[in-house]
C-alpha atoms as a PDB file:
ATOM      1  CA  UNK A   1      87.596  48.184-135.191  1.00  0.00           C
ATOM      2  CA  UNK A   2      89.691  47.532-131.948  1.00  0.00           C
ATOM      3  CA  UNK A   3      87.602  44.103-131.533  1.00  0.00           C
ATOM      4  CA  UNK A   4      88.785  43.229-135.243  1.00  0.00           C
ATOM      5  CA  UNK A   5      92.716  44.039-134.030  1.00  0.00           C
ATOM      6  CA  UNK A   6      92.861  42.786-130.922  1.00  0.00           C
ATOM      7  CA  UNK A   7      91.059  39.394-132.495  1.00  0.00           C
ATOM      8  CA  UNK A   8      94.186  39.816-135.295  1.00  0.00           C
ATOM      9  CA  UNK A   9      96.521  40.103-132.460  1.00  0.00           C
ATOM     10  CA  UNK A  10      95.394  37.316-130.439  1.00  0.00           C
ATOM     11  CA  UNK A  11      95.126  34.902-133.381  1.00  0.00           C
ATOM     12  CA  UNK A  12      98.867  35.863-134.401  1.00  0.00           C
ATOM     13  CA  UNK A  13      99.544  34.273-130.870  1.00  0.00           C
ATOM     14  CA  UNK A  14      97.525  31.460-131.044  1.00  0.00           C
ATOM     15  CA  UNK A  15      97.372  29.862-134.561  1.00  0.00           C
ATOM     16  CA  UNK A  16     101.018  28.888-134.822  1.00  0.00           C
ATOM     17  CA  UNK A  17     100.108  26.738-131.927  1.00  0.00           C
ATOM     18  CA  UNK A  18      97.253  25.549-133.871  1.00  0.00           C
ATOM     19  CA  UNK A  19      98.968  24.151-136.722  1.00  0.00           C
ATOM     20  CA  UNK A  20      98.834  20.824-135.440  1.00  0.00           C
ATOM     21  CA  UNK A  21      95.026  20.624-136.233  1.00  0.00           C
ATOM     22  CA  UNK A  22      95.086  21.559-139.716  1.00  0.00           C
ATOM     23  CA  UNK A  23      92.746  19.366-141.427  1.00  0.00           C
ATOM     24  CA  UNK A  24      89.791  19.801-139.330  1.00  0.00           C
ATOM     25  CA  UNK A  25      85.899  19.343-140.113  1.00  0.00           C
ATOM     26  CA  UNK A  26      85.276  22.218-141.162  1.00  0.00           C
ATOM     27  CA  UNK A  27      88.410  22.719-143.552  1.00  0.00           C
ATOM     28  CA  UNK A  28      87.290  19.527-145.300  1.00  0.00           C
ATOM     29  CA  UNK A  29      83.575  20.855-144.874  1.00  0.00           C
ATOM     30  CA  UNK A  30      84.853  23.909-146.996  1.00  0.00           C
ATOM     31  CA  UNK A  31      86.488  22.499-149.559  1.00  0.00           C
ATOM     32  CA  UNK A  32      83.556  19.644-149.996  1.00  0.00           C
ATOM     33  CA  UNK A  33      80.764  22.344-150.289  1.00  0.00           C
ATOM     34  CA  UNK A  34      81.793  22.699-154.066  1.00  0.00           C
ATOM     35  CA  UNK A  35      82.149  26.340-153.903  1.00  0.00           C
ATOM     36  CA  UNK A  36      84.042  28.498-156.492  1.00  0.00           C
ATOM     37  CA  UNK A  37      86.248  30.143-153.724  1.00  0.00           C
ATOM     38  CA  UNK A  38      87.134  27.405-152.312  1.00  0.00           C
ATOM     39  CA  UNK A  39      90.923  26.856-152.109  1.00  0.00           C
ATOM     40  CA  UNK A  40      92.821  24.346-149.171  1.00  0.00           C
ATOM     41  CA  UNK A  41      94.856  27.660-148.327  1.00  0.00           C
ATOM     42  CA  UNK A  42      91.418  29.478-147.504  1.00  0.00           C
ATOM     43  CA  UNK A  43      89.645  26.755-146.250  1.00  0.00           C
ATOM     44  CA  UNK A  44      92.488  26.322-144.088  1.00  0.00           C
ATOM     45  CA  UNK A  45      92.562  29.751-142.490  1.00  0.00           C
ATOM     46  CA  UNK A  46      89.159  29.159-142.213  1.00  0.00           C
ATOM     47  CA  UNK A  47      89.866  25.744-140.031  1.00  0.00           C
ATOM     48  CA  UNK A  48      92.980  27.486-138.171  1.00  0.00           C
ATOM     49  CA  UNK A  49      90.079  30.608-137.269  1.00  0.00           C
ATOM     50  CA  UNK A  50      87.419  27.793-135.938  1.00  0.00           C
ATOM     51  CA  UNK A  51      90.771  26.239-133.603  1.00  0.00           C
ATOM     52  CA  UNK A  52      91.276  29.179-132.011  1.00  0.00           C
ATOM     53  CA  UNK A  53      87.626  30.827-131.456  1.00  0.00           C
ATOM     54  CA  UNK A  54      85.216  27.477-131.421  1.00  0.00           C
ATOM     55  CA  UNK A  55      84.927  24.833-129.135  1.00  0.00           C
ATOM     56  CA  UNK A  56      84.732  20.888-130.676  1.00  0.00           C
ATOM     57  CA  UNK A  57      81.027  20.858-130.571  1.00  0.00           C
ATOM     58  CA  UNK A  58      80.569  24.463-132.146  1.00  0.00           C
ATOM     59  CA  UNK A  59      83.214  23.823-134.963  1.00  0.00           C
ATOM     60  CA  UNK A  60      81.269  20.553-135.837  1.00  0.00           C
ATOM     61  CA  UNK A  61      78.134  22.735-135.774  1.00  0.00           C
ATOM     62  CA  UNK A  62      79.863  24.935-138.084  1.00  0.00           C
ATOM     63  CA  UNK A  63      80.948  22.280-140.474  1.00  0.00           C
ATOM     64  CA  UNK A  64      77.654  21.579-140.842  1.00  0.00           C
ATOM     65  CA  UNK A  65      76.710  24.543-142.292  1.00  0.00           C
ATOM     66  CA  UNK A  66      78.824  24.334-145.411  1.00  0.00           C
ATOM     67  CA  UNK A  67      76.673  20.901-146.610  1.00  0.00           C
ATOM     68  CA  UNK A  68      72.909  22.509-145.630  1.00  0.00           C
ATOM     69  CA  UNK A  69      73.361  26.236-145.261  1.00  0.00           C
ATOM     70  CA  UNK A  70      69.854  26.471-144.130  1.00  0.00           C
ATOM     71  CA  UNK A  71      70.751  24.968-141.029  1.00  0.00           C
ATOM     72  CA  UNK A  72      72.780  28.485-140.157  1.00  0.00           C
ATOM     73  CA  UNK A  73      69.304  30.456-140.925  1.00  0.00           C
ATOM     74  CA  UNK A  74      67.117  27.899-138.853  1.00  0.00           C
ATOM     75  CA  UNK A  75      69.258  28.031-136.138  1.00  0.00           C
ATOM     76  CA  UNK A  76      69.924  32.329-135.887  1.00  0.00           C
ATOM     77  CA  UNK A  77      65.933  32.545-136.069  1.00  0.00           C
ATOM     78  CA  UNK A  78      65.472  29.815-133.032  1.00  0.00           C
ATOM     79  CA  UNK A  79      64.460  31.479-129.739  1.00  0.00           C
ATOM     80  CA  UNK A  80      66.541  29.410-127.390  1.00  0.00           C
ATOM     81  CA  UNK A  81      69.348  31.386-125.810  1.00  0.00           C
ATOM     82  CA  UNK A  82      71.466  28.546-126.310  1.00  0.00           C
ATOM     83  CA  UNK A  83      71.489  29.271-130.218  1.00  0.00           C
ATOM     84  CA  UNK A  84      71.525  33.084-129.407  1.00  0.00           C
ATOM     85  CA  UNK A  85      74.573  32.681-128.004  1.00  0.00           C
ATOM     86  CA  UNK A  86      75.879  30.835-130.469  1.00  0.00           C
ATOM     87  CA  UNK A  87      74.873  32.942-133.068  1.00  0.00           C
ATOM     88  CA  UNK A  88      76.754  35.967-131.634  1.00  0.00           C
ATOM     89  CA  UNK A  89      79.816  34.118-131.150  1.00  0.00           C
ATOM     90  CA  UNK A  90      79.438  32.875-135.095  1.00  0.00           C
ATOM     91  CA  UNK A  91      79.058  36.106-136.038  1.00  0.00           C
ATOM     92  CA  UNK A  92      81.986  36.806-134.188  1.00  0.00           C
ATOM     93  CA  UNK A  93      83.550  34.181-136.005  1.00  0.00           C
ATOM     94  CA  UNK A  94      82.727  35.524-139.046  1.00  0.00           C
ATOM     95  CA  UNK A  95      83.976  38.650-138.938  1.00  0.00           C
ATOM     96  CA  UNK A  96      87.510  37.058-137.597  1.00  0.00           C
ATOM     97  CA  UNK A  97      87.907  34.675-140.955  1.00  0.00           C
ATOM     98  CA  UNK A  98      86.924  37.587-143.225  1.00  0.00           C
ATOM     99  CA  UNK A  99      89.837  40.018-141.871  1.00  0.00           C
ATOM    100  CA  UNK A 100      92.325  37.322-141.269  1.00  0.00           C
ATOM    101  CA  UNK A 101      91.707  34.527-144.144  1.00  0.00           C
ATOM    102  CA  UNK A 102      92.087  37.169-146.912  1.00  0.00           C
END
């Protein structure tokens, strides 16, 4: 629970500054994937999320998993500690947009 805060807290901060890159892969990922949910205003928050916790390279990664979800489950069953590390910080990720894109 103090993870989930202190990530609320620390986004507060950051995404104002983060505005600027509305509009990113992985908003237009999400709103592409032809999902039900989708909306711009959650995709969005989704996008604003990636800005502040992702890296270029890991937010493209990202985007890709809204077109092939599979991709997400190949890559948390790899054994390279590359994608291990990844996957934790995706998770991390993940948790973040749930309890701030609501």
């Amino acid at each position: 629970m103090k993870r989930v805060l202190l990530s609320i807290a620390l986004l507060s901060v950051i995404l104002p500054s983060q505005a600027a890159f509305a509009g990113g892969s992985i908003e237009r990922a999400c709103l592409n994937a032809n999902r039900a949910a989708a909306s711009r205003t959650l995709c969005g928050c989704i996008q604003k999320v990636a800005n502040s916790m992702l890296t270029n390279t890991e937010r493209a990664k990202v985007a890709k998993f809204f077109k092939d979800p599979h991709r997400s489950q190949a890559l948390r069953q790899s054994d390279r500690s590359s994608d291990e590390r990844f996957w934790k910080k995706y998770k991390q990720f993940g948790q973040t947009v749930t309890s701030y894109c609501r």
